[in-house]
Structure formats: structure tokens, C-alpha cells
N, C-alpha and C. Protein backbone atom coordinates (compact mmCIF):
# COMPACT_ATOMS: atom_id res chain seq x y z
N UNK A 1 -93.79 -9.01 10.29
CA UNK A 1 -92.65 -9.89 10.45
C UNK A 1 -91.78 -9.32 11.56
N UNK A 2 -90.71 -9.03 11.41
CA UNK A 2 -89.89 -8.80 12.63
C UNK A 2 -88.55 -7.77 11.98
N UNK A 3 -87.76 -7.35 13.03
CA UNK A 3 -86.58 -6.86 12.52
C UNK A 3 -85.44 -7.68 11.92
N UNK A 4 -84.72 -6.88 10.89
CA UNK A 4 -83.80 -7.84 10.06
C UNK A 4 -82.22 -8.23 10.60
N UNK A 5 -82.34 -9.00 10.62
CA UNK A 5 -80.85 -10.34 11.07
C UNK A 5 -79.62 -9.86 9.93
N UNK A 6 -78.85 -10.19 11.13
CA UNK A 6 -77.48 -10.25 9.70
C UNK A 6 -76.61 -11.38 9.91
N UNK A 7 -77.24 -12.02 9.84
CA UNK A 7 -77.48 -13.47 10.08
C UNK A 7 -76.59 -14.44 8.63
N UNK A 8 -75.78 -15.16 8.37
CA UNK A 8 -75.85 -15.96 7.32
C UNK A 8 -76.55 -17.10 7.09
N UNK A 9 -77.00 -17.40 6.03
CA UNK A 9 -77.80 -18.27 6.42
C UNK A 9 -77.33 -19.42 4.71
N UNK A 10 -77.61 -20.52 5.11
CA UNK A 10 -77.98 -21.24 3.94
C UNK A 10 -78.57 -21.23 2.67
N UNK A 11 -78.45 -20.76 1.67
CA UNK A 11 -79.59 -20.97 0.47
C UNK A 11 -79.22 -21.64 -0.79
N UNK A 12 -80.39 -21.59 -1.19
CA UNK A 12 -80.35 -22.18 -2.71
C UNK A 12 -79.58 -21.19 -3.89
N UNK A 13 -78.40 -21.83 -4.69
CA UNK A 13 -77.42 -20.64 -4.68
C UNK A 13 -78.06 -19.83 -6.00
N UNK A 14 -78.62 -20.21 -6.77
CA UNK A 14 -79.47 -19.67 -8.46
C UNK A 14 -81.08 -18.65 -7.90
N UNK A 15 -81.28 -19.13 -6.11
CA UNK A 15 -82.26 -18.28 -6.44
C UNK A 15 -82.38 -17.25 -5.71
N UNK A 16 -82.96 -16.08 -6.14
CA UNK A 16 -83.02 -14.55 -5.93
C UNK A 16 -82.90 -14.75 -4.57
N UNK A 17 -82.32 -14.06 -3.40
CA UNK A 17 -81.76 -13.68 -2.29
C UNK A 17 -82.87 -12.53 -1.97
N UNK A 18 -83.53 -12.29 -0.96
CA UNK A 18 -84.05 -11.14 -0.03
C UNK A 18 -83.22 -11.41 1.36
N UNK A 19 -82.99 -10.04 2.06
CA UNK A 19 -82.94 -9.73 3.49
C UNK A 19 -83.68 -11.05 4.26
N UNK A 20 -82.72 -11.40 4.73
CA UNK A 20 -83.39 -12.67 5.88
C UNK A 20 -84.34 -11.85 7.38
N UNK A 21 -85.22 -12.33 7.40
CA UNK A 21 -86.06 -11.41 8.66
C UNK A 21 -85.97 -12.86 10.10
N UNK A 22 -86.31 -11.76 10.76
CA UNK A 22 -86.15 -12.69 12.43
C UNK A 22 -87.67 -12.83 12.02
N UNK A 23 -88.42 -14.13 12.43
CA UNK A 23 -89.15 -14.66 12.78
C UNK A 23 -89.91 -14.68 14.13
N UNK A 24 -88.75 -15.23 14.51
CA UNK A 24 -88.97 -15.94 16.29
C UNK A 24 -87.73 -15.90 17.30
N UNK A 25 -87.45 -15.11 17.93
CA UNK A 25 -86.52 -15.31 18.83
C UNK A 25 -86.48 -15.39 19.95
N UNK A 26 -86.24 -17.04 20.73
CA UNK A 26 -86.24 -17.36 21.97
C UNK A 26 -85.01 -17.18 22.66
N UNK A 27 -84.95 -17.58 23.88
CA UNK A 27 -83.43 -17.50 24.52
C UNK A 27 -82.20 -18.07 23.52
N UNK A 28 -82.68 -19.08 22.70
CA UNK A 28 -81.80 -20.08 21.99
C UNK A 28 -81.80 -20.69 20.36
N UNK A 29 -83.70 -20.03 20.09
CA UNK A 29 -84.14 -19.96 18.85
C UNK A 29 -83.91 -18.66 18.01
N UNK A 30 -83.09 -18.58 16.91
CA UNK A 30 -83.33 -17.54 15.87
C UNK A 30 -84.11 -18.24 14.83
N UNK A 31 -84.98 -17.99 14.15
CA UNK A 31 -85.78 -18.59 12.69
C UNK A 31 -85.24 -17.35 12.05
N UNK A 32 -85.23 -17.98 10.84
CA UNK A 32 -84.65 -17.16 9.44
C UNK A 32 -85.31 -17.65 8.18
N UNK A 33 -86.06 -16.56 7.82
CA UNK A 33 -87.07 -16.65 6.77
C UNK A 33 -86.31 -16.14 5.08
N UNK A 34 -85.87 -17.11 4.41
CA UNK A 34 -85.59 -16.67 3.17
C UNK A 34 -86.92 -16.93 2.23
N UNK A 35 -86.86 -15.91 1.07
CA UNK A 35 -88.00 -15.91 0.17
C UNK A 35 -87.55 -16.28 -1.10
N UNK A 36 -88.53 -16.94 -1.80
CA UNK A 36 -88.01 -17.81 -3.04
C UNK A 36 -88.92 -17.27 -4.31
N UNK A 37 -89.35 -16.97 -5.40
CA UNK A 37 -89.77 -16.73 -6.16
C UNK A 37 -90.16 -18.37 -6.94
N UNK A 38 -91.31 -18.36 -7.10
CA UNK A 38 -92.37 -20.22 -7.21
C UNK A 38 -91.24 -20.30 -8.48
N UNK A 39 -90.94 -19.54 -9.10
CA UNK A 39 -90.14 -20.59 -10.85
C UNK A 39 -88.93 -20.53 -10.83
N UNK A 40 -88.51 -20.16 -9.13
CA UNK A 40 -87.01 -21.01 -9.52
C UNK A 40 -87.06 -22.27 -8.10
N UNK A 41 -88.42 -22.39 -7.69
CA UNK A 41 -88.38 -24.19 -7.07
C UNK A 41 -88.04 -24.92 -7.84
N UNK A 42 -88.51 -25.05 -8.68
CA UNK A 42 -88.21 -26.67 -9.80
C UNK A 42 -86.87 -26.66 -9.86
N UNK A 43 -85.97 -25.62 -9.75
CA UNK A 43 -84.85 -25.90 -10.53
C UNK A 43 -83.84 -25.89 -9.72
N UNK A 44 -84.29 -25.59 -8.28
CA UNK A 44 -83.64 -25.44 -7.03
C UNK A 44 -84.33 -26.35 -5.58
N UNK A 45 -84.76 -27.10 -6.45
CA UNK A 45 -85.66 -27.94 -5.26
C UNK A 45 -84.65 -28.90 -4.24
N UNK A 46 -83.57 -29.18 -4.56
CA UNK A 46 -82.61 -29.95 -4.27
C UNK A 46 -81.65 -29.22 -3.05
N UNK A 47 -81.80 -28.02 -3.52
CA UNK A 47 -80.87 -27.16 -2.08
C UNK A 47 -81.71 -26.52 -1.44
N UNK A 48 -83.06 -26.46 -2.16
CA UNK A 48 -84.55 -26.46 -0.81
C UNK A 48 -83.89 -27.07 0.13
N UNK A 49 -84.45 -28.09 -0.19
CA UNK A 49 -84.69 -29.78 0.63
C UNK A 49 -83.33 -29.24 1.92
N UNK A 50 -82.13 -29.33 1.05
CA UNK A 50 -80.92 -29.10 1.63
C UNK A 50 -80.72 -28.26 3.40
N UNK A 51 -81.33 -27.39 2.34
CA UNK A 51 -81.54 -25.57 3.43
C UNK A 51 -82.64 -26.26 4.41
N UNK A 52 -83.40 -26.18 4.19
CA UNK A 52 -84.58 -26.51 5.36
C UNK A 52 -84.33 -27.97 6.28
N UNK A 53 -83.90 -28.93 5.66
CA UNK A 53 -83.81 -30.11 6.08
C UNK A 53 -83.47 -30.20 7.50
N UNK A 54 -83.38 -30.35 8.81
CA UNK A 54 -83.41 -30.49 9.96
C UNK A 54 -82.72 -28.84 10.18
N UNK A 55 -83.12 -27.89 9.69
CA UNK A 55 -82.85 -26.48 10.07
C UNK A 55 -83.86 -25.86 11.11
N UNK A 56 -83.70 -24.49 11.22
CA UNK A 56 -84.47 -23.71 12.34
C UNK A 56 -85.03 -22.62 10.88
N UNK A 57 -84.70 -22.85 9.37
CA UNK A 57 -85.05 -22.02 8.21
C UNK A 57 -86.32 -22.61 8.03
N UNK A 58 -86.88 -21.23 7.21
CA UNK A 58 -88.03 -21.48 6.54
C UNK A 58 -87.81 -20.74 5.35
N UNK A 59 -88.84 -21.43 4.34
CA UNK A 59 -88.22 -20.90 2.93
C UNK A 59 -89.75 -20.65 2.25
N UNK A 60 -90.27 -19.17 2.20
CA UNK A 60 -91.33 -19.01 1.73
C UNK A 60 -91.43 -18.45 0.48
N UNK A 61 -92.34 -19.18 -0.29
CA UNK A 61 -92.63 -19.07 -1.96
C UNK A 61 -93.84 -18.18 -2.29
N UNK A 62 -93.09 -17.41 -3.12
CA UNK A 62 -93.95 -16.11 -3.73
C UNK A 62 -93.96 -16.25 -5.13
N UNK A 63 -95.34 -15.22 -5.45
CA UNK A 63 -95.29 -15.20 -6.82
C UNK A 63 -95.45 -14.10 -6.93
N UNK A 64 -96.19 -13.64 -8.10
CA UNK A 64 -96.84 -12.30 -8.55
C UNK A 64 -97.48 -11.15 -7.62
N UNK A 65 -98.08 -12.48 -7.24
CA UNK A 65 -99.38 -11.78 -6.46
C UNK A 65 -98.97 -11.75 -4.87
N UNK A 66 -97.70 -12.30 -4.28
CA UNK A 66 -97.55 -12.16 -2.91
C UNK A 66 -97.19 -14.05 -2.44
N UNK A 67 -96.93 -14.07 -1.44
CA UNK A 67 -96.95 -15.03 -0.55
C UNK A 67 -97.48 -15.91 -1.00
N UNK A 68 -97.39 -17.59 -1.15
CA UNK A 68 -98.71 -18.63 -1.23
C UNK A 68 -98.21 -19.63 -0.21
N UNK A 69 -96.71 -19.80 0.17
CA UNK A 69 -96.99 -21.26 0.85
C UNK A 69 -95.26 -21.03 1.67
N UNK A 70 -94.75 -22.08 1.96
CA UNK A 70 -93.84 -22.41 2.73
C UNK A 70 -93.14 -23.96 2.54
N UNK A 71 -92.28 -24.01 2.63
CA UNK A 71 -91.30 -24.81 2.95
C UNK A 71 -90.94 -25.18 4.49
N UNK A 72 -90.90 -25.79 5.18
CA UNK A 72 -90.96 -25.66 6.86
C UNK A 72 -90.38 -27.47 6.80
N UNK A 73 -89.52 -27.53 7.98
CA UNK A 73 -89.10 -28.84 8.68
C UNK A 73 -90.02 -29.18 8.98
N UNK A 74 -90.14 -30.42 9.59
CA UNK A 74 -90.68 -31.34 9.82
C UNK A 74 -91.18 -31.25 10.97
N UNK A 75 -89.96 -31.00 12.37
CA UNK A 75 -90.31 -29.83 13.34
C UNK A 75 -91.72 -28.82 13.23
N UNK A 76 -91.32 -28.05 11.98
CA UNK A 76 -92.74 -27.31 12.17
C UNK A 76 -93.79 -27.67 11.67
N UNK A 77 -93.52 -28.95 11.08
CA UNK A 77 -94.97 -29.31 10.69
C UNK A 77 -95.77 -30.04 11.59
N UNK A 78 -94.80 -31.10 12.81
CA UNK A 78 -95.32 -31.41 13.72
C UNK A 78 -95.83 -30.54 14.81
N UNK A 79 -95.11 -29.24 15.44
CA UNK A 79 -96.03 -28.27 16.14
C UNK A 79 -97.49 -27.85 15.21
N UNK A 80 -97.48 -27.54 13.99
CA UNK A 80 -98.40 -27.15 13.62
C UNK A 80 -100.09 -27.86 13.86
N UNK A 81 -99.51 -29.58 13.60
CA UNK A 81 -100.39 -30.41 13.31
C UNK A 81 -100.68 -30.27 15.01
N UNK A 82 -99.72 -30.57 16.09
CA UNK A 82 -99.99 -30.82 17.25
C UNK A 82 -100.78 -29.02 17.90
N UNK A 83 -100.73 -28.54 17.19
CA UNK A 83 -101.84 -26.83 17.49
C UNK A 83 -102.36 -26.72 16.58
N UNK A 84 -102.86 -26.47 15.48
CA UNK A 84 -104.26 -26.04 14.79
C UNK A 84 -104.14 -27.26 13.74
N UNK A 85 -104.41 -28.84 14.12
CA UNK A 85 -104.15 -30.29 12.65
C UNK A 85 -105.23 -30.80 13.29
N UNK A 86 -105.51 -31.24 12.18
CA UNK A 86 -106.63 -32.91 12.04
C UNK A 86 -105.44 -34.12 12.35
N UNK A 87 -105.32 -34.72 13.45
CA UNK A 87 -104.53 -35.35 13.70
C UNK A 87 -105.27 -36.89 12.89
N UNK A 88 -106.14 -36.58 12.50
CA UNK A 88 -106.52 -37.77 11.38
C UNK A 88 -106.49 -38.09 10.16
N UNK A 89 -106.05 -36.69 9.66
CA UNK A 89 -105.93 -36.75 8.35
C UNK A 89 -103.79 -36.12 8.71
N UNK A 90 -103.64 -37.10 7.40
CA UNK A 90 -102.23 -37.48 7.33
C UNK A 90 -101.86 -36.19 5.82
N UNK A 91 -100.85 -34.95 5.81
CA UNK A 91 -100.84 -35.05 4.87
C UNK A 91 -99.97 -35.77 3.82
N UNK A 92 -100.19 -35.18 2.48
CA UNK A 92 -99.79 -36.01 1.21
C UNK A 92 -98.42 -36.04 1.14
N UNK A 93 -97.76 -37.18 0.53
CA UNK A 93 -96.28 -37.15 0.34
C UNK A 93 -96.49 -37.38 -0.81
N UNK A 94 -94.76 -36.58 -1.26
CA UNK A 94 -94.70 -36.72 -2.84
C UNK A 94 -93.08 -36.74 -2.83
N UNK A 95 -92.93 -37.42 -3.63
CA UNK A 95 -91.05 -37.23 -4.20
C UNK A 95 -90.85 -36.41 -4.63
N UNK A 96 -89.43 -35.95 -4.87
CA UNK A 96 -88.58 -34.80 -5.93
C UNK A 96 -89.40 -34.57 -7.12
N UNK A 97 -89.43 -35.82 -7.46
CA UNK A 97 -89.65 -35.44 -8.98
C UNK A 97 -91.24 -35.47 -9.25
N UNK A 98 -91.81 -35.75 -8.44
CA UNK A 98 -93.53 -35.62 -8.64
C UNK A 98 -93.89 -34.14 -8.28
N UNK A 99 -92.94 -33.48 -7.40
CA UNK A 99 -93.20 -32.00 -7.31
C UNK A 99 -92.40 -31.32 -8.13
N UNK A 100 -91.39 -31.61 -8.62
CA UNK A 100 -90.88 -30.57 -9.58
C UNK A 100 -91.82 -30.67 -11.29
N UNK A 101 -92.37 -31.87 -11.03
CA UNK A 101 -93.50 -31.92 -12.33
C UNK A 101 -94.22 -30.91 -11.84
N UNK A 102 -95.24 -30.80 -10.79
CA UNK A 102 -96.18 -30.73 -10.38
C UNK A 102 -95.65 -29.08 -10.04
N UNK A 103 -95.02 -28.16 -9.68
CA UNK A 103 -94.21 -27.12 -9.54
C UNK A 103 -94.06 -26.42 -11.42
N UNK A 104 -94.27 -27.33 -11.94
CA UNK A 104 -93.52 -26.74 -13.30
C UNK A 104 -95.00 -26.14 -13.94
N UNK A 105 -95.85 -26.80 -14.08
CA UNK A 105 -97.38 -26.59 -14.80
C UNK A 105 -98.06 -25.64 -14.42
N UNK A 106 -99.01 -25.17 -15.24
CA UNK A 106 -99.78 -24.61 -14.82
C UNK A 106 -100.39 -23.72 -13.81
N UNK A 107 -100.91 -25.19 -12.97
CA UNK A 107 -101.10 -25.15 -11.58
C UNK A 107 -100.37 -25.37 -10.34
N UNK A 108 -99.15 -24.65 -10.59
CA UNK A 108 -97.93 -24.73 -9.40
C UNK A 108 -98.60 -24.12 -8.11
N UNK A 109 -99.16 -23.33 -8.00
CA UNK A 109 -99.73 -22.92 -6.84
C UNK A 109 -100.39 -23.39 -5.77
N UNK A 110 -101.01 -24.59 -6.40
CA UNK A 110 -101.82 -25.50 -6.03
C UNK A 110 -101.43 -26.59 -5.44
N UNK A 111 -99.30 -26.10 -5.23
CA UNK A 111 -99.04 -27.52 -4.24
C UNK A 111 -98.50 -26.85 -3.25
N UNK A 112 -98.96 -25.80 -2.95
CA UNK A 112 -99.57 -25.15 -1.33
C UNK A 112 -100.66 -25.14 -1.08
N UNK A 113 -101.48 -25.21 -1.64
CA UNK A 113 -102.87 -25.68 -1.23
C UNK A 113 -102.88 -26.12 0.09
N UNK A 114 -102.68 -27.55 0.40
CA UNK A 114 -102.69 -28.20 1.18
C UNK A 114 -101.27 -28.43 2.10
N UNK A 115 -101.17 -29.18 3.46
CA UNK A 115 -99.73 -29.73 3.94
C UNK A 115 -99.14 -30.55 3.20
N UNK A 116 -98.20 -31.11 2.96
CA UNK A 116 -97.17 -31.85 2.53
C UNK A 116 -96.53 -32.07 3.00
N UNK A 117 -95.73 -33.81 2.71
CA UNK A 117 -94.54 -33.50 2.88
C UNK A 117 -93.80 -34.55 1.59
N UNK A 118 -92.69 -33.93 1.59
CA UNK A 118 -91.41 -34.18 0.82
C UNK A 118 -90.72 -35.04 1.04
N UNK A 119 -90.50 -36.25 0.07
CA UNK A 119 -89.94 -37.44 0.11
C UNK A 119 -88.46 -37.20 -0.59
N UNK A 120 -86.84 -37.54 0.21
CA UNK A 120 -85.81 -37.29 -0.38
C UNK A 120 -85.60 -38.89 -0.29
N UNK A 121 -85.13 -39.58 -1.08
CA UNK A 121 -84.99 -40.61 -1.07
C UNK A 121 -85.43 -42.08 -0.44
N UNK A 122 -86.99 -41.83 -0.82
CA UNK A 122 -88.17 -42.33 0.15
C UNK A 122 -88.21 -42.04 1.45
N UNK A 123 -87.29 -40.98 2.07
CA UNK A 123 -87.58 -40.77 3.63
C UNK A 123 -88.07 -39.18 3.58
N UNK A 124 -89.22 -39.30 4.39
CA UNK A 124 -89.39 -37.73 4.95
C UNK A 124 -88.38 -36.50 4.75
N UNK A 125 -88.25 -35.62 4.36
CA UNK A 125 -87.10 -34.59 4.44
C UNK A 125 -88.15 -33.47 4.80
N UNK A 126 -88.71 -32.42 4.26
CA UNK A 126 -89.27 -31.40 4.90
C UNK A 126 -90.84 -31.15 4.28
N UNK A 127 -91.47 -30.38 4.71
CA UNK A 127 -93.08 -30.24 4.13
C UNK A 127 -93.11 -29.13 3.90
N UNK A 128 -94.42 -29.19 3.06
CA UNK A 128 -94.75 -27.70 1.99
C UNK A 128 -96.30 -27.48 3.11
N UNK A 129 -96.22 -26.22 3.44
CA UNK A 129 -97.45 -26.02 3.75
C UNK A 129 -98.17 -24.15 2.82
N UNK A 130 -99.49 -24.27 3.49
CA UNK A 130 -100.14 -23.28 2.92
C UNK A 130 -99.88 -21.84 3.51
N UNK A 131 -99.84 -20.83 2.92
CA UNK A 131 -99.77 -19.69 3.48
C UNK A 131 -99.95 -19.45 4.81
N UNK A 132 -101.44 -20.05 5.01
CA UNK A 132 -101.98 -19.75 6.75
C UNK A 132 -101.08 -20.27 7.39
N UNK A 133 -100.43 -21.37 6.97
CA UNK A 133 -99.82 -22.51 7.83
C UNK A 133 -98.62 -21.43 7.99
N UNK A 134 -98.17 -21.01 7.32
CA UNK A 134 -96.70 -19.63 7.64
C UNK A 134 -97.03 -18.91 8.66
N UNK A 135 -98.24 -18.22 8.54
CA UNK A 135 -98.99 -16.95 9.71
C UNK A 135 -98.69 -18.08 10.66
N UNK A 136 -99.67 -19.03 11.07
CA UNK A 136 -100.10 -19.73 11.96
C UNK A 136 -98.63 -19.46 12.87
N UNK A 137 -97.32 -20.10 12.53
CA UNK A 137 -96.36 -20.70 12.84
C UNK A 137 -95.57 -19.33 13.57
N UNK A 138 -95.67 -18.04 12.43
CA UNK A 138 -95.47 -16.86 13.02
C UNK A 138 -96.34 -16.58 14.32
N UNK A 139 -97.08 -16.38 14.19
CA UNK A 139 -97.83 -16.42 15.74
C UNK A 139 -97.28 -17.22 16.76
N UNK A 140 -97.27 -18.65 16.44
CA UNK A 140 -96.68 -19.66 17.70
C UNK A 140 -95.26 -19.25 17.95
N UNK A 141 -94.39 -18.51 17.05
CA UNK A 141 -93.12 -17.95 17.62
C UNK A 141 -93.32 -16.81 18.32
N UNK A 142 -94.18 -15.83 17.61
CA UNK A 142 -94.41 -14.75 18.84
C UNK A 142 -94.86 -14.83 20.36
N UNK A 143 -95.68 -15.66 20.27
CA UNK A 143 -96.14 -16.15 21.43
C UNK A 143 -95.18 -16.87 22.61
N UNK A 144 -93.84 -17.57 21.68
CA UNK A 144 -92.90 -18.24 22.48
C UNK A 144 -92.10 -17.28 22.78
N UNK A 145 -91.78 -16.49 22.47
CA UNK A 145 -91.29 -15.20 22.18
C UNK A 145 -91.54 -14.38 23.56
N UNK A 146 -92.94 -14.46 23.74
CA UNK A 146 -93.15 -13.29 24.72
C UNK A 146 -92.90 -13.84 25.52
N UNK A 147 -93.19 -15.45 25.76
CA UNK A 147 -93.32 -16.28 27.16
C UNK A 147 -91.86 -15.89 27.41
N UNK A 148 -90.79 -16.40 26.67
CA UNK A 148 -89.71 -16.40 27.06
C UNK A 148 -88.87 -14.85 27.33
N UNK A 149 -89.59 -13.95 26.97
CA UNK A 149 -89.32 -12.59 27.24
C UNK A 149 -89.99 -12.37 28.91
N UNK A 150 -91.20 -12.60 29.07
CA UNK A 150 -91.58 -12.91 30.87
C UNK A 150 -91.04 -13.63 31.69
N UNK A 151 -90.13 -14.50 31.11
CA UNK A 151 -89.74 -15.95 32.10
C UNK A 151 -88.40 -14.88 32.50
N UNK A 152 -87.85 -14.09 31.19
CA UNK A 152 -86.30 -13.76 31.59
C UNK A 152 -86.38 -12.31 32.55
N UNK A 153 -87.68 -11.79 31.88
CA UNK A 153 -87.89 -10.56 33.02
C UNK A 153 -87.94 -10.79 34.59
N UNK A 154 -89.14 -11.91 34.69
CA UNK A 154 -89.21 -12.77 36.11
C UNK A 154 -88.10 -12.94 36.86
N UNK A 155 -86.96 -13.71 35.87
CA UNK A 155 -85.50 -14.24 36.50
C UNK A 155 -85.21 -12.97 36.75
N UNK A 156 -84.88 -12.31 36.00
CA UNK A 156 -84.08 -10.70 36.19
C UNK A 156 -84.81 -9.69 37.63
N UNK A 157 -86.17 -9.96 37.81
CA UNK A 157 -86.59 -8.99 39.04
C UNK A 157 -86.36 -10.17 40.13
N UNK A 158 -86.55 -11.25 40.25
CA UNK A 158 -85.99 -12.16 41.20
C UNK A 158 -84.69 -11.84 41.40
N UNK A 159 -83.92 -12.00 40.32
CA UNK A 159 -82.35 -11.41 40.73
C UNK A 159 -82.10 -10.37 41.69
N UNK A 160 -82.74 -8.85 40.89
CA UNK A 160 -82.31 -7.74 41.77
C UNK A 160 -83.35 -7.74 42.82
N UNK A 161 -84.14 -8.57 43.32
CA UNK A 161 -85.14 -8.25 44.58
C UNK A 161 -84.19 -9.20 45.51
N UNK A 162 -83.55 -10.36 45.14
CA UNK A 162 -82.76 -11.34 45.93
C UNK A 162 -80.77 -10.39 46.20
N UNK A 163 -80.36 -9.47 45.30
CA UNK A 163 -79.36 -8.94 45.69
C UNK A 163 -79.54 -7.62 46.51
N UNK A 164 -80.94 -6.87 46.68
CA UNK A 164 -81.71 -5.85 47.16
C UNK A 164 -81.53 -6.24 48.82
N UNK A 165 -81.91 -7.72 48.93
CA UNK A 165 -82.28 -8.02 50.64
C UNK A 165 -80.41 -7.91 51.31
């Protein structure tokens, strides 16, 4: 991951708090990764939605065993799909309350499985994706990351080679 921000950030106020980590930082992008523990989604799914909803946050869900999935805008679900998606296959939407069922059982794990996205009042609000889909996204920030770390070095030796003459 990256070094830690002291950053404030938005969250869901009932659930457990970790150190927010830098993600991705461009000239103008900070990402801020809060972590959620899977059994307090159901009961905090509402200031999910909230927190992530046209944010630069990501909100990744853990359990026992580590990491399984993500919370991500819509934003990142469209870079994702537009770099490693089946631009033919659409994923699944579900409402509030078909995932906080579906979050509560059993098989909560299993709605990272796949992409998603999240219906707030029949409109789009943000998508659930799978673990990889987190890495994946980490990578595409590092990568923007460096570009924009070369572009500013570039400007900067152009500078002092142009105040040099």
C-alpha cells in the first residue's frame, strides 16, 4: 500500500476506524482507503453508499481471513471495466436492501465475488467489486503516479535547463 495520510476523511460512524493509507497520489489525486470489517456493512450500508458516493474513497471489506472485496465509485468501476472488463458483460445491480439481505447470511462473501453495482434509490450510487478488482485499481494509481512523477520531473529539468541558458 503506501504511506499513511493524516488526512480526514468521511466514514461510516458505528464502524471500526483503521489509519487511512495513500493509495494514489497524483498532482491533484489523493485516494483514501478506509477498512470496514464485512458485519458491520449491513448495518452501515447507508453511510457506505454516503462515503464513497461521487468520492476519490474507497472502502475495503475484511473479514477473518483478510481482504475480500471493495466498495469503489463508479469512477472506478468505469476505469476498471475500460482496462482489464468484458465490456459485454454488464455487472449485476442490486438495491439497499437486496444486499443488506444478501450481506447478512451465510454467504456474505460471495457479494464480492463478482462487480456490482449499487442501486440508491433506483439510481446507480457506487459498486462492490472483488479483491483483484482493489489490486488491479492499486496498480492503475501507481502507474498514474509515476507518470505524473516523470511529467513533473521533465517540467522541473526543463525549468532549470531554460533558467541555466
Amino acid at each position: 500500500m503506501g504511506r499513511q495520510v493524516s488526512r480526514a476523511t468521511a466514514r461510516p460512524p458505528a464502524a471500526p476506524r483503521e489509519s487511512p493509507q495513500r493509495v494514489g497520489q497524483g498532482a491533484a489525486t489523493i485516494r483514501v482507503v478506509e477498512r470496514i470489517d464485512l458485519r458491520e456493512v449491513p448495518r452501515n450500508l447507508a453511510d457506505i453508499v454516503h462515503l464513497v458516493h461521487g468520492s476519490k474513497a474507497r472502502l475495503v471489506v475484511h473479514d477473518a481471513n483478510g481482504p475480500i472485496g471493495s466498495f469503489v465509485s463508479l469512477a472506478d468501476l468505469e476505469l476498471l471495466e475500460h482496462v482489464a472488463g468484458d465490456p459485454k458483460r454488464l455487472p449485476a445491480r442490486r438495491d439497499l436492501a437486496d444486499l443488506r439481505k444478501a450481506l447478512g447470511g451465510a454467504h456474505a462473501r460471495d457479494a464480492f465475488a463478482q462487480r456490482g453495482i449499487l442501486l440508491r434509490d433506483g439510481e446507480e450510487a457506487i459498486a462492490l467489486v472483488p479483491l483483484a478488482d482493489v489490486e488491479a485499481l492499486e496498480g492503475i494509481d501507481t502507474q498514474l503516479d509515476l507518470e505524473v512523477a516523470r511529467r513533473m520531473l521533465e517540467d522541473a529539468l526543463r525549468e532549470r535547463d531554460g533558467e541555466g541558458d
